[in-house]
Each structure stands twice: as structure tokens, then as C-alpha cells.
C-alpha atoms as a PDB file:
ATOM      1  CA  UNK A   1       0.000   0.000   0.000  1.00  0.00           C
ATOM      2  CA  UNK A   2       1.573   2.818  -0.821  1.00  0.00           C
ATOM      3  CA  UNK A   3       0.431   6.635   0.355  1.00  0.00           C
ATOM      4  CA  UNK A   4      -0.611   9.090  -2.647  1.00  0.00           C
ATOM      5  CA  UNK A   5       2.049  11.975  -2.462  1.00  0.00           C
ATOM      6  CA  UNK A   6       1.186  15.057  -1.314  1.00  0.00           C
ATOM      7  CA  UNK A   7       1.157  18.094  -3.627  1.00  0.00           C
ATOM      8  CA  UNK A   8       4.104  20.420  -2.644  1.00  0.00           C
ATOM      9  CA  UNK A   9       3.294  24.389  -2.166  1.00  0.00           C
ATOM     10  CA  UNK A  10       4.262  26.699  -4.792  1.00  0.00           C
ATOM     11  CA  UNK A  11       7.026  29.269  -4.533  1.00  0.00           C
ATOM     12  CA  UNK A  12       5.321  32.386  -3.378  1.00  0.00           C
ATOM     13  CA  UNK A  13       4.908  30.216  -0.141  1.00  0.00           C
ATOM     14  CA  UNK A  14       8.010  28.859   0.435  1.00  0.00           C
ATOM     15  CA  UNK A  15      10.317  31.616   0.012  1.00  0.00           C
ATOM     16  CA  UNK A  16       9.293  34.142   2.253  1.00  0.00           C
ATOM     17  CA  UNK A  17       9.312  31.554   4.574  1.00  0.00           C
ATOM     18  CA  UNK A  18      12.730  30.075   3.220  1.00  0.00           C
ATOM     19  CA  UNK A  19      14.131  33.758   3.464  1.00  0.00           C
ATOM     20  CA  UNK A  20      13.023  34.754   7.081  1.00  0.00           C
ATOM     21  CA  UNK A  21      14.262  31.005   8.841  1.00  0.00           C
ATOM     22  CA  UNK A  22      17.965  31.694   6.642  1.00  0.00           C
ATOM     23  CA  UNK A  23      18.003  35.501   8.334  1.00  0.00           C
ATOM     24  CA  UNK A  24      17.154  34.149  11.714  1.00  0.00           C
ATOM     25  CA  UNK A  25      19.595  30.968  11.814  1.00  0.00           C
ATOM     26  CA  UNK A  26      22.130  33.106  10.656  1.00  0.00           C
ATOM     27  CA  UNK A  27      22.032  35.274  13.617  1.00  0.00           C
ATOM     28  CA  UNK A  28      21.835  32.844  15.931  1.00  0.00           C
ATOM     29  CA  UNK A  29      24.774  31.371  14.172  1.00  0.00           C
ATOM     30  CA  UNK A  30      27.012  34.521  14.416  1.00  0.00           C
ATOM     31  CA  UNK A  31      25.321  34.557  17.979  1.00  0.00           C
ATOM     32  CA  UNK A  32      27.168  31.427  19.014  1.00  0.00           C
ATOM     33  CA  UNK A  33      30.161  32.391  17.285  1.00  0.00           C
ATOM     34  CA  UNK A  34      30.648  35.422  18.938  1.00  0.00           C
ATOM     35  CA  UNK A  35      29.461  34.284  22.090  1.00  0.00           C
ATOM     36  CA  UNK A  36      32.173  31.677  22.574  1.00  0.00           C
ATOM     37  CA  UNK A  37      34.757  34.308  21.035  1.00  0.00           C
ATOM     38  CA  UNK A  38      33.854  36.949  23.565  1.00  0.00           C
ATOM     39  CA  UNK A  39      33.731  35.138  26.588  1.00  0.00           C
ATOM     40  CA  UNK A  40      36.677  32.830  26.342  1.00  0.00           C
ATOM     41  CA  UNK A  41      38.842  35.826  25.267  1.00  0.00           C
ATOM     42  CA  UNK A  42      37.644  38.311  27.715  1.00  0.00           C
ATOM     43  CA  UNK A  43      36.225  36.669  30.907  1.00  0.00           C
ATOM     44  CA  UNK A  44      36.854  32.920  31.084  1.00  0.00           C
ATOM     45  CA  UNK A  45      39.532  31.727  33.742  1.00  0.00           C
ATOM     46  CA  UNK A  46      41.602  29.329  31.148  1.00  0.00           C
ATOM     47  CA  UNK A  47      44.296  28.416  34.342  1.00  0.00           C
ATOM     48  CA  UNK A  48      47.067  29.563  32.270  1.00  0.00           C
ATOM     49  CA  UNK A  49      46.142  27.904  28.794  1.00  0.00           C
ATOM     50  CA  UNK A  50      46.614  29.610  25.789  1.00  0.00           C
ATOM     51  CA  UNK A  51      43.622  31.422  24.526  1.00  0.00           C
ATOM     52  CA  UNK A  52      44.192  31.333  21.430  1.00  0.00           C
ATOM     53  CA  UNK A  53      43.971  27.292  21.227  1.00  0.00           C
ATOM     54  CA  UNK A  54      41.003  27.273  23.641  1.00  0.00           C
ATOM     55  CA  UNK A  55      39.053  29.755  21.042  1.00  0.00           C
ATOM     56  CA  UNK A  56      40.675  28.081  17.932  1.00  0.00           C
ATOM     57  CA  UNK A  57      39.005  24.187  19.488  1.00  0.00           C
ATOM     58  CA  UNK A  58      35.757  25.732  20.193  1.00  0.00           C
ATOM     59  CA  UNK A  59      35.712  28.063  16.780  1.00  0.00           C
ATOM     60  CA  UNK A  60      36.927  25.678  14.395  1.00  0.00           C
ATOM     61  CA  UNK A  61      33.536  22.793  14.234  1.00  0.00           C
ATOM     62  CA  UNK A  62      31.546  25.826  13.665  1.00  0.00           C
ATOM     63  CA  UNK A  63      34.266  28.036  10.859  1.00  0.00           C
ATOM     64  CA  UNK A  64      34.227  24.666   8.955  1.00  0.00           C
ATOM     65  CA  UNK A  65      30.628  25.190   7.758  1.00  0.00           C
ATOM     66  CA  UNK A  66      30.407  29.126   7.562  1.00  0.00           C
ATOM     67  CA  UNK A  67      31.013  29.060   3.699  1.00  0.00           C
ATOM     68  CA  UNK A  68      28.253  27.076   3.315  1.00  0.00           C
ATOM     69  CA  UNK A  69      26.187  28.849   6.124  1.00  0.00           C
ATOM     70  CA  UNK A  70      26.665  32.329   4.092  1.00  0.00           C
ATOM     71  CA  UNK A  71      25.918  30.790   0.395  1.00  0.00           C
ATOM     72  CA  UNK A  72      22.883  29.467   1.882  1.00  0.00           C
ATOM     73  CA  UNK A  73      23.389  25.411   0.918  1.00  0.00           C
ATOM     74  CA  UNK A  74      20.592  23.904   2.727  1.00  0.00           C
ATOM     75  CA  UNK A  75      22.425  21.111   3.080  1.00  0.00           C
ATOM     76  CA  UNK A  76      25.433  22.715   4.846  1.00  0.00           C
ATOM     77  CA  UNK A  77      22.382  24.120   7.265  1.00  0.00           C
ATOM     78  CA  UNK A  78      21.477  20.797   7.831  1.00  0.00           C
ATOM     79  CA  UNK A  79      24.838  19.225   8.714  1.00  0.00           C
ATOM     80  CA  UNK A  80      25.189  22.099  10.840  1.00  0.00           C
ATOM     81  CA  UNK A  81      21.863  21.416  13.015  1.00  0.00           C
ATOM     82  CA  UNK A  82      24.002  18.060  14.314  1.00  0.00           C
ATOM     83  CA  UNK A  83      26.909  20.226  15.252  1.00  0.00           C
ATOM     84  CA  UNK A  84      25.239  22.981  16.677  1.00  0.00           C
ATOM     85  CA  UNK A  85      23.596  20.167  19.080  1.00  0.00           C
ATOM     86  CA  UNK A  86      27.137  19.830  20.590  1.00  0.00           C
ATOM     87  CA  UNK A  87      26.909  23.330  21.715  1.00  0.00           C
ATOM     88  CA  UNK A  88      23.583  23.281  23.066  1.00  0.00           C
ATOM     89  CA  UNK A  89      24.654  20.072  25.540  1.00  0.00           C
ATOM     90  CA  UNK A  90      27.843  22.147  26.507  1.00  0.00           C
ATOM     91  CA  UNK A  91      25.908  25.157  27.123  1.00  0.00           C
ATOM     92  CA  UNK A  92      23.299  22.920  29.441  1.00  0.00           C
ATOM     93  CA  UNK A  93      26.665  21.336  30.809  1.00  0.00           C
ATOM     94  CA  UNK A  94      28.149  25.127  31.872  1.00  0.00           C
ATOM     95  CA  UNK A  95      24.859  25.957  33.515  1.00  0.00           C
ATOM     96  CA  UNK A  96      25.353  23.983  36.568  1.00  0.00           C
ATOM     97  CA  UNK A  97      28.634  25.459  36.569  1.00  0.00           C
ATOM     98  CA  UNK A  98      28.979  28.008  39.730  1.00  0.00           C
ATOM     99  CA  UNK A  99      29.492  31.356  37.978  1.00  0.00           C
ATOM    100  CA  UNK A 100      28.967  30.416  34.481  1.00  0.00           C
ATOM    101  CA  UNK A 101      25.075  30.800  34.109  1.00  0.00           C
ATOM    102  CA  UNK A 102      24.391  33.833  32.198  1.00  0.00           C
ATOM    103  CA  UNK A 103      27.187  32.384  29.989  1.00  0.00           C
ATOM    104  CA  UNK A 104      25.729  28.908  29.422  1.00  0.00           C
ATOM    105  CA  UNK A 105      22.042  30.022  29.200  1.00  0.00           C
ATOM    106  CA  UNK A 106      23.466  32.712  25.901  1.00  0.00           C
ATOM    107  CA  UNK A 107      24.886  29.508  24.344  1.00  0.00           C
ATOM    108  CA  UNK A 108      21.573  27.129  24.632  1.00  0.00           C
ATOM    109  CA  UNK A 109      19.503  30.349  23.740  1.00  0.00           C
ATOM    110  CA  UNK A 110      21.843  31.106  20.542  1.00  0.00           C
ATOM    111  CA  UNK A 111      22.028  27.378  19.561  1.00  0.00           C
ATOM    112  CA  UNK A 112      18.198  26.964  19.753  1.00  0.00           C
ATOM    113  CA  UNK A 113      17.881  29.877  17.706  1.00  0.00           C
ATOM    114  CA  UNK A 114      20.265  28.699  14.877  1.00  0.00           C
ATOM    115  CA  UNK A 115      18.443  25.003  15.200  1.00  0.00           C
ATOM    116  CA  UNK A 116      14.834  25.670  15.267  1.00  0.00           C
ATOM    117  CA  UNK A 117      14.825  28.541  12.223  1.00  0.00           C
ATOM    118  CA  UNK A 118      17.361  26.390  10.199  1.00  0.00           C
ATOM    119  CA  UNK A 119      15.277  23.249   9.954  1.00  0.00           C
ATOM    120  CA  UNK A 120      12.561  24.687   9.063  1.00  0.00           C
ATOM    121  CA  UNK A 121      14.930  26.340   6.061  1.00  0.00           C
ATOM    122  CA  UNK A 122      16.139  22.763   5.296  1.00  0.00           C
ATOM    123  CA  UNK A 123      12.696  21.599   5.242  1.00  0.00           C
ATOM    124  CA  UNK A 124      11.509  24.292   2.874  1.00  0.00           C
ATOM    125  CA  UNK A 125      14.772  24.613   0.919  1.00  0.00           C
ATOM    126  CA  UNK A 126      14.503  21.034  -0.238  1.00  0.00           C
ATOM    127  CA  UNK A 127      10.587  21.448  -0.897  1.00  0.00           C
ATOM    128  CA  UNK A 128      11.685  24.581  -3.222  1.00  0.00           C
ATOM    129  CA  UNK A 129      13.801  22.677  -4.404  1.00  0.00           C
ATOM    130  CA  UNK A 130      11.698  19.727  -5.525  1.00  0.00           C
ATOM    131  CA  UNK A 131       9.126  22.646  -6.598  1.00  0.00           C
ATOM    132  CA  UNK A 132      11.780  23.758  -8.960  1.00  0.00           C
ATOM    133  CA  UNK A 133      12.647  20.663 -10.489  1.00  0.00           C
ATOM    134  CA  UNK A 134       9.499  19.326 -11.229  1.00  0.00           C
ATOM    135  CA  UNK A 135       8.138  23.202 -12.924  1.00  0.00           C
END
């Protein structure tokens, strides 16, 4: 048994909707970006470590997709919503930290709002996509 398909939307729906998700995962992108950038360099106690390889192992999972992130591949978004998961548990994981709230709540807030927007832009990227090939 096999289901009927469903008829996709047209264009005029998708890519307002495609537009505003891409805009809003972006900033929370950047968000997390600059979030680790700022408070490793400026307020984290690193016991004598070298900042620069503390930011540079935090930075780098996230710099690796920011080509595709800025082209807007909808696939690169959606390779990114499984690494941006690893900064979510880390910012839960700093939470319970003494000190280190405000810090960890701005990373769960900023990955959440790269994660939520962006799969709905994979979702309707790859619908627009389908839309496109079969017009």
C-alpha cells in the first residue's frame, strides 16, 4: 500500500518563509560564534592555557561550515543542526557550573535559535527545491 504523495506548495509560499528562517539561523549562528569568542577571550579563567587554542578548538567545528552557512546550501544548514547540538549540551553542561550561568544560558539560547529557524529552512529549501525541479 503505498500513500498518494502530497502536492508540494508553490514558490510564493516557500520563500518568504525560506528567506526569514535563513536571516534568523544566521544570527543565531554569528550569535554562538561570537558568544564563545567573547567570553573565552575576555572573561573565562583558562588556568594559564593559551587562549588562542582554547578559542581556535571551540571556533573551528563551527568556521568549517560558515562558507556554506553564508551561500545558503541547505544542506550545509542541515549538517550544521548536528553540530550545533554539541553546543547546546555544553551550554546545558556550563549551567550547573557556579558562575557560568548567564554564559551557558546565551549559548543554549543562541544554539536553539540557529536550530529551530534552520530546519525549518532545510525543510523548505529542499521542498523549493523539488518545486523547482518538477516546474
Amino acid at each position: 500500500m503505498s500513500k498518494a504523495e502530497k502536492p508540494l506548495p508553490p514558490l510564493e509560499y516557500l520563500e518568504p518563509r525560506m528567506r526569514l528562517t535563513r536571516i534568523l539561523s544566521l544570527i543565531g549562528y554569528l550569535a554562538v560564534i561570537v558568544t564563545l569568542l567573547v567570553y573565552n577571550a575576555m572573561f573565562a579563567d583558562l588556568h594559564g592555557a593559551n587562549p588562542l587554542v582554547i578559542i581556535g578548538t571551540l571556533l573551528v567545528p563551527l568556521l568549517i561550515f560558515m562558507p556554506g552557512i553564508v551561500m545558503g546550501n541547505v544542506r550545509a544548514h542541515a549538517w550544521l543542526c548536528f553540530a550545533i547540538n554539541l553546543y547546546f549540551i555544553y551550554g546545558v553542561l556550563v549551567c550547573f557550573q557556579p558562575g557560568r550561568l548567564i554564559y551557558g544560558s546565551l549559548l543554549v539560547g543562541f544554539s536553539l535559535l540557529y536550530f529551530i529557524p534552520a530546519m525549518g529552512y532545510v525543510r523548505w529549501g529542499f521542498q523549493a527545491k523539488r518545486v523547482r525541479e518538477a516546474g
